[in-house]
N, C-alpha and C. Protein backbone atom coordinates (compact mmCIF):
# COMPACT_ATOMS: atom_id res chain seq x y z
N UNK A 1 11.96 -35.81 9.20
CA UNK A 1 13.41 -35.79 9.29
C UNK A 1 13.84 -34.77 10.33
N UNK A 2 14.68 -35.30 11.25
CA UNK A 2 15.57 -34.17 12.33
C UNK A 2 16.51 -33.43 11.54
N UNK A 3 16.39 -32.29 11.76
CA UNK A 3 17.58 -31.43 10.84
C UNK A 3 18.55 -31.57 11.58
N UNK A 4 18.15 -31.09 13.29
CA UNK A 4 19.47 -30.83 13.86
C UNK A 4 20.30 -31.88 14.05
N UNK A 5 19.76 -33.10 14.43
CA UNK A 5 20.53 -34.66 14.13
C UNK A 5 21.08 -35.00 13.04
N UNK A 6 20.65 -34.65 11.87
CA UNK A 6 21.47 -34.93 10.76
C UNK A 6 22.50 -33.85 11.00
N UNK A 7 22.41 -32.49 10.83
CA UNK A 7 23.35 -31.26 11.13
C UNK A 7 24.66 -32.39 12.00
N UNK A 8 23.95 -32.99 13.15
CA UNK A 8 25.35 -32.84 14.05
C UNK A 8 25.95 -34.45 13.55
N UNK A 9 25.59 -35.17 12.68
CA UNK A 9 25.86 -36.80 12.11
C UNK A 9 27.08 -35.75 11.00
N UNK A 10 26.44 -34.95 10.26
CA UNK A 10 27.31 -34.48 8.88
C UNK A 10 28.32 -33.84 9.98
N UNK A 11 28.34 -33.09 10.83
CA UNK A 11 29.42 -31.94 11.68
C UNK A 11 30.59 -32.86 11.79
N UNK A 12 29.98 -33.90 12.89
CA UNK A 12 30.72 -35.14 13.36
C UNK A 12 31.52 -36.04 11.98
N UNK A 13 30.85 -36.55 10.99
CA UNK A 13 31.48 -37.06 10.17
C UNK A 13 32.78 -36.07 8.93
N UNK A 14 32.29 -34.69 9.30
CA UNK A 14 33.23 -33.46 8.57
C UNK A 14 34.37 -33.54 9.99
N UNK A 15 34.52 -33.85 11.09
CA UNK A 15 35.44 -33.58 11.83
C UNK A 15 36.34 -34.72 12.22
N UNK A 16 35.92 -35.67 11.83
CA UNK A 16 36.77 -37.22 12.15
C UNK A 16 37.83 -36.57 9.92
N UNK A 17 37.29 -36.09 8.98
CA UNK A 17 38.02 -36.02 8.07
C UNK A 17 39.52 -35.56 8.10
N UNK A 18 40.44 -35.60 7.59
CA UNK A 18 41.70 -34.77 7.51
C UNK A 18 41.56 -33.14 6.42
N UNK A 19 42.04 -32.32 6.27
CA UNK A 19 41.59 -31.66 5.68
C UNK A 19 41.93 -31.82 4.37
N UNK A 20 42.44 -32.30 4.09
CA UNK A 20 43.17 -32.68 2.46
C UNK A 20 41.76 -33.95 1.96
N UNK A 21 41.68 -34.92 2.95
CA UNK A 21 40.56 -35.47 2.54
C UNK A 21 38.68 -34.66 2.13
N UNK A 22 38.74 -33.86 3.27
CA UNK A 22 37.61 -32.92 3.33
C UNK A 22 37.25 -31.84 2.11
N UNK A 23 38.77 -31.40 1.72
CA UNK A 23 38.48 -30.87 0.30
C UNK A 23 38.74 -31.70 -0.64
N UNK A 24 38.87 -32.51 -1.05
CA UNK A 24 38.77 -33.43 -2.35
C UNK A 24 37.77 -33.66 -2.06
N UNK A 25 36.65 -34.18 -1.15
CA UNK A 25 35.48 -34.54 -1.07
C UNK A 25 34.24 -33.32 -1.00
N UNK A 26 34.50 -32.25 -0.77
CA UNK A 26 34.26 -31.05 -1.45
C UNK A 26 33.81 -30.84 -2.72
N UNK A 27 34.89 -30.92 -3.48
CA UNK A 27 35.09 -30.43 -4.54
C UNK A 27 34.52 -31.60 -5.58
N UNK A 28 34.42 -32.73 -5.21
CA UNK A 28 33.89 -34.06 -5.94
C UNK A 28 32.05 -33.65 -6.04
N UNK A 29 31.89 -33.15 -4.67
CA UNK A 29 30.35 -32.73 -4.84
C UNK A 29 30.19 -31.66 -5.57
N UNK A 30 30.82 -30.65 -5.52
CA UNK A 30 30.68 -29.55 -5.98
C UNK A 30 30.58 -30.09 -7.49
N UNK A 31 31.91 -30.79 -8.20
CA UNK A 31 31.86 -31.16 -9.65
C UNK A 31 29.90 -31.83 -9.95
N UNK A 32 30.10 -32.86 -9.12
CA UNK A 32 28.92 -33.17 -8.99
C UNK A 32 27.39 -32.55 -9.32
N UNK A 33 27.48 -31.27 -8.64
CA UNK A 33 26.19 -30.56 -8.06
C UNK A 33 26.49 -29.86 -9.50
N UNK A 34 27.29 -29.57 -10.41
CA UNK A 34 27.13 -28.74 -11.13
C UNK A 34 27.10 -29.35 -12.79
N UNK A 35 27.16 -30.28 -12.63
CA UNK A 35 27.18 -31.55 -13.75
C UNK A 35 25.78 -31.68 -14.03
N UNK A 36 25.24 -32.02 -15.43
CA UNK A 36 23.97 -32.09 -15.83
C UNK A 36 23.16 -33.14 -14.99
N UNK A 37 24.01 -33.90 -14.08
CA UNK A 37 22.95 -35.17 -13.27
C UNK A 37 22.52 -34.45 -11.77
N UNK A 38 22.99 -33.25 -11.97
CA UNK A 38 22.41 -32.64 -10.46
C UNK A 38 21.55 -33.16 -9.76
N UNK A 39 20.01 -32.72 -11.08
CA UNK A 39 18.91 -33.05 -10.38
C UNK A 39 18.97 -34.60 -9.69
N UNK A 40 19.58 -35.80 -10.44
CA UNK A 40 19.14 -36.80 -10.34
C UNK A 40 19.87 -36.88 -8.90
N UNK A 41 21.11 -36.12 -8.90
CA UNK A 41 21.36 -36.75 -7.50
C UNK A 41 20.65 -36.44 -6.74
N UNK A 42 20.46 -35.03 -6.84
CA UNK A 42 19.33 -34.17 -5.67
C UNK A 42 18.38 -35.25 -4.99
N UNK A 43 17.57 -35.29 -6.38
CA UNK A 43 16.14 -36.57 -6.42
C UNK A 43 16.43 -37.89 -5.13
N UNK A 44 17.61 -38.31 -5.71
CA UNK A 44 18.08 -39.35 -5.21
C UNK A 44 18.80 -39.26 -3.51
N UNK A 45 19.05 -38.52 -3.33
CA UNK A 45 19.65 -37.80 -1.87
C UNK A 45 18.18 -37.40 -1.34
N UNK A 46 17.23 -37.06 -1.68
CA UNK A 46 15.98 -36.83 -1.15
C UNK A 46 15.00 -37.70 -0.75
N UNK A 47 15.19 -38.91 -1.66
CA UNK A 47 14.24 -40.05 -1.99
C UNK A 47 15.23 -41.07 -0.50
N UNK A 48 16.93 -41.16 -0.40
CA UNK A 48 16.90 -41.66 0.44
C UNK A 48 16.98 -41.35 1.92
N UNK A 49 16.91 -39.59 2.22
CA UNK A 49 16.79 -39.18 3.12
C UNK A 49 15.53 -39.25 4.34
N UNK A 50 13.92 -39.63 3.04
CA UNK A 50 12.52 -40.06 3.66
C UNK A 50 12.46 -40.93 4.36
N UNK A 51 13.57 -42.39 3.90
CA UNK A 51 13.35 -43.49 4.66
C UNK A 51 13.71 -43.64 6.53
């Protein structure tokens, strides 16, 4: 996996957002990341990042 290519795909897709959109979508992960399915997303964000 390219870090810095993904880095500049996420930069680019955080800068086409509005900022009102950018934090609700924030904060959806954040709820997310801290919710008992963490791991699974983790897992799952990992598993489709290999391909």
């Amino acid at each position: 996996m390219n870090d810095k290519m993904d880095m500049a795909k996420l930069m680019n897709m955080l800068s086409k957002m509005d900022k009102k959109d950018l934090e609700s979508n924030l904060d959806k992960v954040s709820k997310m990341l801290n919710s008992k399915q963490a791991d699974n997303i983790i897992n799952e964000i990992k598993k489709n990042t290999k391909n």
